[in-house]
Structures are given as C-alpha cells and as structure tokens.
Protein backbone atom coordinates (compact mmCIF):
# COMPACT_ATOMS: atom_id res chain seq x y z
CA UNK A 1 0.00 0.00 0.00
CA UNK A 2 1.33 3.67 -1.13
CA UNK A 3 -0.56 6.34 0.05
CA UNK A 4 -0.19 9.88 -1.28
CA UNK A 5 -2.55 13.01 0.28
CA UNK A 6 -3.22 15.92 -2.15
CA UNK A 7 -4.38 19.23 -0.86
CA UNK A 8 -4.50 22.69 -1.86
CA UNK A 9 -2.18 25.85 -0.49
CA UNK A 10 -5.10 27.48 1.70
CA UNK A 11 -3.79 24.72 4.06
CA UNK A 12 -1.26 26.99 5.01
CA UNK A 13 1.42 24.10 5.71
CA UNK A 14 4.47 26.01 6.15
CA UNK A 15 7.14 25.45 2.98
CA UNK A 16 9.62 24.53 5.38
CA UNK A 17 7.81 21.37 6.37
CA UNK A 18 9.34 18.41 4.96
CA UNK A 19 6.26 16.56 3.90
CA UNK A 20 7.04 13.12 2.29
CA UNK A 21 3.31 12.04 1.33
CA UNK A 22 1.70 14.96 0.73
CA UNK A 23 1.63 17.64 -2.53
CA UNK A 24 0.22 20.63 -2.50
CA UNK A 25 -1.53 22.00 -5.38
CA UNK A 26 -1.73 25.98 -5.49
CA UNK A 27 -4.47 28.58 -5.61
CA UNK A 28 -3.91 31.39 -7.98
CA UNK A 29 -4.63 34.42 -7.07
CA UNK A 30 -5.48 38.25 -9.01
CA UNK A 31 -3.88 40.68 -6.89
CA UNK A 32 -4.11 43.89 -8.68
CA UNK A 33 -5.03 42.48 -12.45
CA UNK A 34 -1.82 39.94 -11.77
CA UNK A 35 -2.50 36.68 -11.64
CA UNK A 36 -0.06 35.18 -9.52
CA UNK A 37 0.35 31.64 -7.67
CA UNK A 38 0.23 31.41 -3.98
CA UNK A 39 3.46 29.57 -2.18
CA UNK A 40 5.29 30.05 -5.40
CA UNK A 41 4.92 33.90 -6.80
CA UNK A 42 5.55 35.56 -3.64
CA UNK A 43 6.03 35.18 0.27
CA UNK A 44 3.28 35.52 2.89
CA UNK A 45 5.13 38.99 4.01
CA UNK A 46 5.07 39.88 0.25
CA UNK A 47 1.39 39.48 0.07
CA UNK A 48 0.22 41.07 3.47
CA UNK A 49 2.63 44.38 1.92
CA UNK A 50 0.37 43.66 -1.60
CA UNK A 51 -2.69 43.88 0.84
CA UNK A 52 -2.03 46.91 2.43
CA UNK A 53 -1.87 48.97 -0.92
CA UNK A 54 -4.90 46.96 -2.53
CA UNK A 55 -7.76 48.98 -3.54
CA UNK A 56 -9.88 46.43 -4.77
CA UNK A 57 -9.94 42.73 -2.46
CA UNK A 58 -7.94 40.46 -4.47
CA UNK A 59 -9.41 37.75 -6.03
CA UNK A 60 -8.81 33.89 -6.05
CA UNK A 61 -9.23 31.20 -9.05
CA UNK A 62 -10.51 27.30 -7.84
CA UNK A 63 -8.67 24.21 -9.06
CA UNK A 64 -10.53 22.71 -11.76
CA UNK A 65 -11.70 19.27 -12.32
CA UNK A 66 -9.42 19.20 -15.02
CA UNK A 67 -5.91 20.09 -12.85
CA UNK A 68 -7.35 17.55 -10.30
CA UNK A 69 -8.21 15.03 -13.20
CA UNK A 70 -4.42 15.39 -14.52
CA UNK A 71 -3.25 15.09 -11.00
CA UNK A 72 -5.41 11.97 -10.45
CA UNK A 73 -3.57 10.06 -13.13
CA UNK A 74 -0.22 11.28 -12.74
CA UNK A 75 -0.44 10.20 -8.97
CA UNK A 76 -1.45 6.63 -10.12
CA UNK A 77 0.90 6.20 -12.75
CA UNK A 78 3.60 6.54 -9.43
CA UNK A 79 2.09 3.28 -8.24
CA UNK A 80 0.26 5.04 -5.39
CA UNK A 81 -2.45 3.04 -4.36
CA UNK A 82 -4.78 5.31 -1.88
CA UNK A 83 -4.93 8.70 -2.85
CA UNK A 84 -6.56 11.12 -0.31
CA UNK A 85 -7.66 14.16 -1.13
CA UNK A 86 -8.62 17.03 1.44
CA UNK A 87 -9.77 20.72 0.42
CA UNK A 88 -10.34 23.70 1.88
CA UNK A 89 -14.27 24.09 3.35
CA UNK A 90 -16.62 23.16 0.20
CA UNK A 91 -19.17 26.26 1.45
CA UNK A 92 -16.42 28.40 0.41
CA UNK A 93 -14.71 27.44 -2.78
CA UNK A 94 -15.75 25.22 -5.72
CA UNK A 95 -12.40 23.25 -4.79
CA UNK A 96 -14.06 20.41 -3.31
CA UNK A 97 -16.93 19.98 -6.25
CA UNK A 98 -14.28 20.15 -8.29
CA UNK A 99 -12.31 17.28 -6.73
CA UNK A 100 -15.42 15.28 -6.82
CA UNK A 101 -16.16 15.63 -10.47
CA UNK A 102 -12.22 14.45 -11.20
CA UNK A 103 -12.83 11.76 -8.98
CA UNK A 104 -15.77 10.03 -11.15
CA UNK A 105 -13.70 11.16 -14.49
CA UNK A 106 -10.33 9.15 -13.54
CA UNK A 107 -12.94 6.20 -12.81
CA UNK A 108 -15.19 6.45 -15.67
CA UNK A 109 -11.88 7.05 -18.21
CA UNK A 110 -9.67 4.53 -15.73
CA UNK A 111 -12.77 1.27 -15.46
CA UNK A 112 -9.97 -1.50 -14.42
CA UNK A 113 -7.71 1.14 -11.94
CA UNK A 114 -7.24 -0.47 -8.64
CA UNK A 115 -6.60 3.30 -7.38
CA UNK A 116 -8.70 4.55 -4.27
CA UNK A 117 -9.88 7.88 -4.54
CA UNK A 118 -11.17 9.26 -1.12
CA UNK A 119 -12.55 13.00 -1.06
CA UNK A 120 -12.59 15.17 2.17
CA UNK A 121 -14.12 18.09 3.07
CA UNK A 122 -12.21 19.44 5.83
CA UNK A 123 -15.06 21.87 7.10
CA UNK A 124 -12.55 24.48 7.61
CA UNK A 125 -9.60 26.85 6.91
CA UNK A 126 -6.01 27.05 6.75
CA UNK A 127 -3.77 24.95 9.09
CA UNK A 128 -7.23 23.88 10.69
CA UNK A 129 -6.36 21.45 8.01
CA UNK A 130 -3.09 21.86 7.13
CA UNK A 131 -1.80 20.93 10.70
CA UNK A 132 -4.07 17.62 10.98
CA UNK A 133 -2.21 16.72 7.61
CA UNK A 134 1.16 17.54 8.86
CA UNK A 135 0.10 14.67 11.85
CA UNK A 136 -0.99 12.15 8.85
CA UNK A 137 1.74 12.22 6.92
CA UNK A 138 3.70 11.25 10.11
CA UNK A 139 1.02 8.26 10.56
CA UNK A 140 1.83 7.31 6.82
CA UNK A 141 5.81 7.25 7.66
CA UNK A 142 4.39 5.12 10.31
CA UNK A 143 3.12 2.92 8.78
CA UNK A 144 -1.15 3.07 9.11
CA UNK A 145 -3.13 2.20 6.44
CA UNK A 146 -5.57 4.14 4.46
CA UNK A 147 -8.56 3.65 6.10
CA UNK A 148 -6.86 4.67 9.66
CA UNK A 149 -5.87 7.82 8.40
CA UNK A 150 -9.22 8.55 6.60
CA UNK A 151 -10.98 8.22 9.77
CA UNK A 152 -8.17 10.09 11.98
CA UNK A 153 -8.43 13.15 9.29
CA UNK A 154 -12.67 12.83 9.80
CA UNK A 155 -12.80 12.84 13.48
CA UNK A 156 -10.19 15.68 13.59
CA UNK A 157 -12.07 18.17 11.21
CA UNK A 158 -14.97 16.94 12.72
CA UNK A 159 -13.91 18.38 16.47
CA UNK A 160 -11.55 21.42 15.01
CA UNK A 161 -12.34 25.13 15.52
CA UNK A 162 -10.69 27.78 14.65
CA UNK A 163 -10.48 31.37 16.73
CA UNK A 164 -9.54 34.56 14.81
CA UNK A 165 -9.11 38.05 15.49
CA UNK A 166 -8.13 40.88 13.83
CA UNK A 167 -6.99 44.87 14.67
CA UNK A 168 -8.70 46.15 11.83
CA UNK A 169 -12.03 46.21 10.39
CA UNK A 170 -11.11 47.53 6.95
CA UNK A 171 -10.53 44.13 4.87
CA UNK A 172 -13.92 42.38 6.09
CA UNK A 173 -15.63 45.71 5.09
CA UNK A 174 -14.07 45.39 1.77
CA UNK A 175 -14.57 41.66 1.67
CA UNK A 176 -18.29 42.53 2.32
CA UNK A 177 -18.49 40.28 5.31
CA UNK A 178 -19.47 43.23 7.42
CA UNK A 179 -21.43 46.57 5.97
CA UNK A 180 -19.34 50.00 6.25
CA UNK A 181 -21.58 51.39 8.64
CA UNK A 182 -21.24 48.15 10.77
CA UNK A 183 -17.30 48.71 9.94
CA UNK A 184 -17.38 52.36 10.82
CA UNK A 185 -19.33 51.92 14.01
CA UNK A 186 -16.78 49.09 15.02
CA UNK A 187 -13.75 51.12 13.94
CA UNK A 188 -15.14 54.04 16.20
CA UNK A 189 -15.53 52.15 19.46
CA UNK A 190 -12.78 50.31 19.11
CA UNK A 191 -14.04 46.69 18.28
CA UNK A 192 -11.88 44.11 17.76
CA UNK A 193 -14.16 40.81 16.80
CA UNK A 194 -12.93 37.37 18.42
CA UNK A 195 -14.36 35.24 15.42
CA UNK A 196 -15.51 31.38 15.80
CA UNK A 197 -14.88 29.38 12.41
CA UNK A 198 -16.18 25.61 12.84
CA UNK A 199 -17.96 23.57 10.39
CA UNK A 200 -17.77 25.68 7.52
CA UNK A 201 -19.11 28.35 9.81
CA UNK A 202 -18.43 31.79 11.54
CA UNK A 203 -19.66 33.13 14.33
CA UNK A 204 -18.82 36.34 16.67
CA UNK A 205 -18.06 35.00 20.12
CA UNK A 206 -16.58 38.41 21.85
CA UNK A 207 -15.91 41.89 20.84
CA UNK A 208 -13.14 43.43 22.46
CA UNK A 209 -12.70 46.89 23.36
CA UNK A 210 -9.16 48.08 21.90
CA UNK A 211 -5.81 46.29 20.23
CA UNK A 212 -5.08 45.43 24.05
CA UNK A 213 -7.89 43.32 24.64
CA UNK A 214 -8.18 41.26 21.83
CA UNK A 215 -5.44 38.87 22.71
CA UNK A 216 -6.90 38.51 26.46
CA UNK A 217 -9.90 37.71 25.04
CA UNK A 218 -8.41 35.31 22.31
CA UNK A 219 -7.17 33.62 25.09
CA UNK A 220 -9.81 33.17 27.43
CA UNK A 221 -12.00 31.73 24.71
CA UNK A 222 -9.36 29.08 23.73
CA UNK A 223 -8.92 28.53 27.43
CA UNK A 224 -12.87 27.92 27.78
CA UNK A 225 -13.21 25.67 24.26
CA UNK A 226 -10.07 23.83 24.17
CA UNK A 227 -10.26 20.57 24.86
CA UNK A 228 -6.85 19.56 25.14
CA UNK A 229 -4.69 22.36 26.55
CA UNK A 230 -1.11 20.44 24.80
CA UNK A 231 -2.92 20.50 21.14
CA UNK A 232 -3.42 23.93 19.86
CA UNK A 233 -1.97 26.32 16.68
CA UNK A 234 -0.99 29.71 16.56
CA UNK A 235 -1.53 31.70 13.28
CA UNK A 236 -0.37 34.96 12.54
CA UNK A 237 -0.32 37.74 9.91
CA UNK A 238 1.92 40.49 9.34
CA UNK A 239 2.16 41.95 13.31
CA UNK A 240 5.65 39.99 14.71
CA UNK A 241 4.88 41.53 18.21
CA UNK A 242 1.20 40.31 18.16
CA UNK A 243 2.45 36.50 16.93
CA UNK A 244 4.95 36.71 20.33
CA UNK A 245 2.41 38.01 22.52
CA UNK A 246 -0.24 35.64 21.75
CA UNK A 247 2.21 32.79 21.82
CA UNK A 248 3.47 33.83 25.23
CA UNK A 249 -0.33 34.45 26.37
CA UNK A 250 -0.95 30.68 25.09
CA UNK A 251 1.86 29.18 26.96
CA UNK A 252 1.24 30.93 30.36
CA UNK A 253 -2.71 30.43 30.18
CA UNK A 254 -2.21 26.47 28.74
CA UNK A 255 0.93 25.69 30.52
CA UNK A 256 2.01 24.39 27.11
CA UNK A 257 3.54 25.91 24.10
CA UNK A 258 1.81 25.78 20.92
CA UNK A 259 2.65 22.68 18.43
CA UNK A 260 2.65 25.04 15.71
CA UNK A 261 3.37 28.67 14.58
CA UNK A 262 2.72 29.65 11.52
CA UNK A 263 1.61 32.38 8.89
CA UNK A 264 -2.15 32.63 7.96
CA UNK A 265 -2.28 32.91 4.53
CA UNK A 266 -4.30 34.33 1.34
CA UNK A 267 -7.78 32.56 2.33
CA UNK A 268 -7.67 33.82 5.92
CA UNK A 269 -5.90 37.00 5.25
CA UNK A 270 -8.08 38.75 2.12
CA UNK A 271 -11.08 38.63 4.57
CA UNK A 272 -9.66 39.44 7.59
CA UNK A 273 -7.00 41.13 6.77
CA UNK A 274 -3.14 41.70 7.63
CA UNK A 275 -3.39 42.08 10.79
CA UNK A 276 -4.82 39.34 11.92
CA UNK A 277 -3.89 36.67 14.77
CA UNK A 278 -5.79 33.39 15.80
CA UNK A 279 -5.46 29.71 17.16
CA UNK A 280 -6.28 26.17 15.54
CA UNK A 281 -7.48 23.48 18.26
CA UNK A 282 -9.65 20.98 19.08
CA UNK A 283 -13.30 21.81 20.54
CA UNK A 284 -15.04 19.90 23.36
C-alpha cells in the first residue's frame, strides 16, 4: 500500500515542512489584475505588503476538475495506491466539487484502476487542516493504512475550531463580510471581533474593546473551548509583536507551548486582513 494526500495551499502548511506524502496543489490568485500563484509567486510577508496597498480585495481562481483530473492520473501512474484528497471548506470554494467531479472522471476514463480515490471536506480553513495533515503524513511514515488515516483526518475536522481576530475592520468591510456602517461603528468604538470558524461556519463570540484586549480575550476563549490544553496552533499575519504576545499568552494560560506557529495565509488574510492573529485546536 502507497498512500499519497493531495491538498490545496489554503492549508497553510508552512514550505519549510518536509512533507514526504503529501503535494500541495496551489491557488492562484489576481492581486491587482496579476494573476499570480500562492506559495510560489511571492512570500506571505510579500502578500500582506500587496494587501495593504490593494484597492480592490484580491481575487482567487478554484482548481478545476481538469488540474485535479491530470493530477489523479499522474499520482497513479507513481504506483500510489490510496490517494486522499482534502480541500479547503466546500461552502467556500468550488475546490471540493471540483475534486469530486475528477474523482468520477479518472474512474469512468480509468474502469480496471485499482486506485482509491477518497474526497474530504475538511469543514474548515487554513492549518485547521493543514496541521491535521502535517500529523498524517507522520502516521503514513508510520506505517497506518488508508482507512486509519481517513478516519483520523474525519474525526479531527470533525472536532476542530478555529479562533480569529483581527486589529482592523477595513478588509472584512471590503470583503463585504461586514457593511461600512457596521465597519465604521466598530472602527469608532474600538471593536476588535474574536471570530468562531467551525464547520464551515463563523460566528462572533466576543468583541473586544481596543488592540489590548483582543489577545486577552483570544485567550480566554481558547482557554474555555479547548479541549486539550497540549494540542493547539498559533496563526499569525503580518504583526511579529502580536504572533509573540499571543504565543506567550498561550503558553502561560495552557501551561504548554503551541505545536505550531505559523503564517495565515491568502484565504484567511483577504477577509480578515493583515493584521490578523488566531489559534487552531480541538473543541469539546
């Protein structure tokens, strides 16, 4: 048995992680009228700099069936017998329709393939499934079979939640996720929104008062949902003195350090902007 995961970059995996069974397929992305490919065209730093001086939200491009078709086949001809596939939250993007729709071409164009094809929905964003991944491609150097890490990668997205925050209101004004008026009125009190993402869903749990509060109140809210205070994520933007703050805030309030640190990139980051800060863990 071979076993190869395919994903796409809003998993926000960091490029120094030295991944032996996965590949990462990449968005692209229109950031003003240039088309360029996330992880390849530019660094995360590059792109929250691009953000700042964007006047129009940039847009970004699915995979097609067709990319995921050519994939599909290229992965088999390796000798890869289980191929899992996980995308970013199907309520979202097209990427996981997409992956379907390849999935019944390689089989109606491949009848006598011995090749299994498994589709996920992770439900979520960014290293809420990039970080599960990370753990199963450790499980495939360990040597568990398909089916083991099928169900560990559905019982994970299953009980993740993610927690975001952000300084600014601009970029969810502009991403029409919250009205300018709403965006003024938050701007002039001072609102910083503590953001609940599970399940393909958002929800506002808290709005702090002030830049000094959000982080206290990021943390009490991991402190009160967590389930396991060892297995949490810490995501960050383009603020280096936020990242080490929340980090430290983590540690002290969890008594552990995070298991990951990493940027949040262009999925996270064109809605909420760059200047944004949040934490990946598992819900009770």
């Amino acid at each position: 048995m071979t076993i190869k995961i395919i994903t796409d970059s809003a998993c926000d995996i960091p490029l120094s992680a030295q991944l032996k069974n996965v590949e990462i397929m990449n968005f692209h992305i229109n950031i003003n009228g240039k088309d360029c490919e996330e992880r390849k065209d530019y660094t995360m730093e590059e792109f929250y700099e691009e953000l700042e001086k964007c006047e129009k939200i940039p847009t970004t491009a699915h995979i097609t069936m067709i990319d995921f078709y050519e994939k599909y086949c290229q992965t088999a001809s390796q000798g890869v017998t289980d191929i899992i596939h996980v995308t970013i939250n199907k309520t979202a993007s097209a990427t996981h329709d997409a992956a379907v729709m390849a999935r019944q071409m390689f089989y109606d164009e491949n009848p006598n393939s011995h090749v299994n094809i498994t589709v996920l929905d992770s439900r979520c964003y960014s290293v809420g499934y990039g970080y599960p991944i990370m753990l199963a491609d450790q499980m495939i150097e360990d040597g568990a079979k398909a089916a083991e890490i099928i169900e560990f990668l559905e019982n994970r997205f299953e009980k993740t939640e993610i927690l975001l925050g952000t300084y600014s209101l601009k970029f969810m004004k502009k991403s029409g996720r919250i009205s300018a008026a709403a965006a003024f009125a938050g701007e002039l009190m001072g609102l910083r929104p503590v953001i609940l993402m599970k399940h393909g869903t958002t929800e506002v749990l808290l709005k702090a008062r002030g830049d000094k509060l959000l982080i206290p109140g990021l943390v009490a809210k991991l402190r009160e949902r967590n389930s396991d205070p060892a297995d949490y994520v810490v995501g960050y933007t383009a603020d280096i003195d936020a990242r080490d703050e929340l980090v430290a805030a983590c540690t002290e309030a969890m008594g552990y350090p995070p298991k990951l640190v990493c940027h949040l990139g262009s999925a996270v980051s064109i809605n909420a902007g760059p200047h944004s800060i949040g934490m990946l863990y598992l819900g009770k």
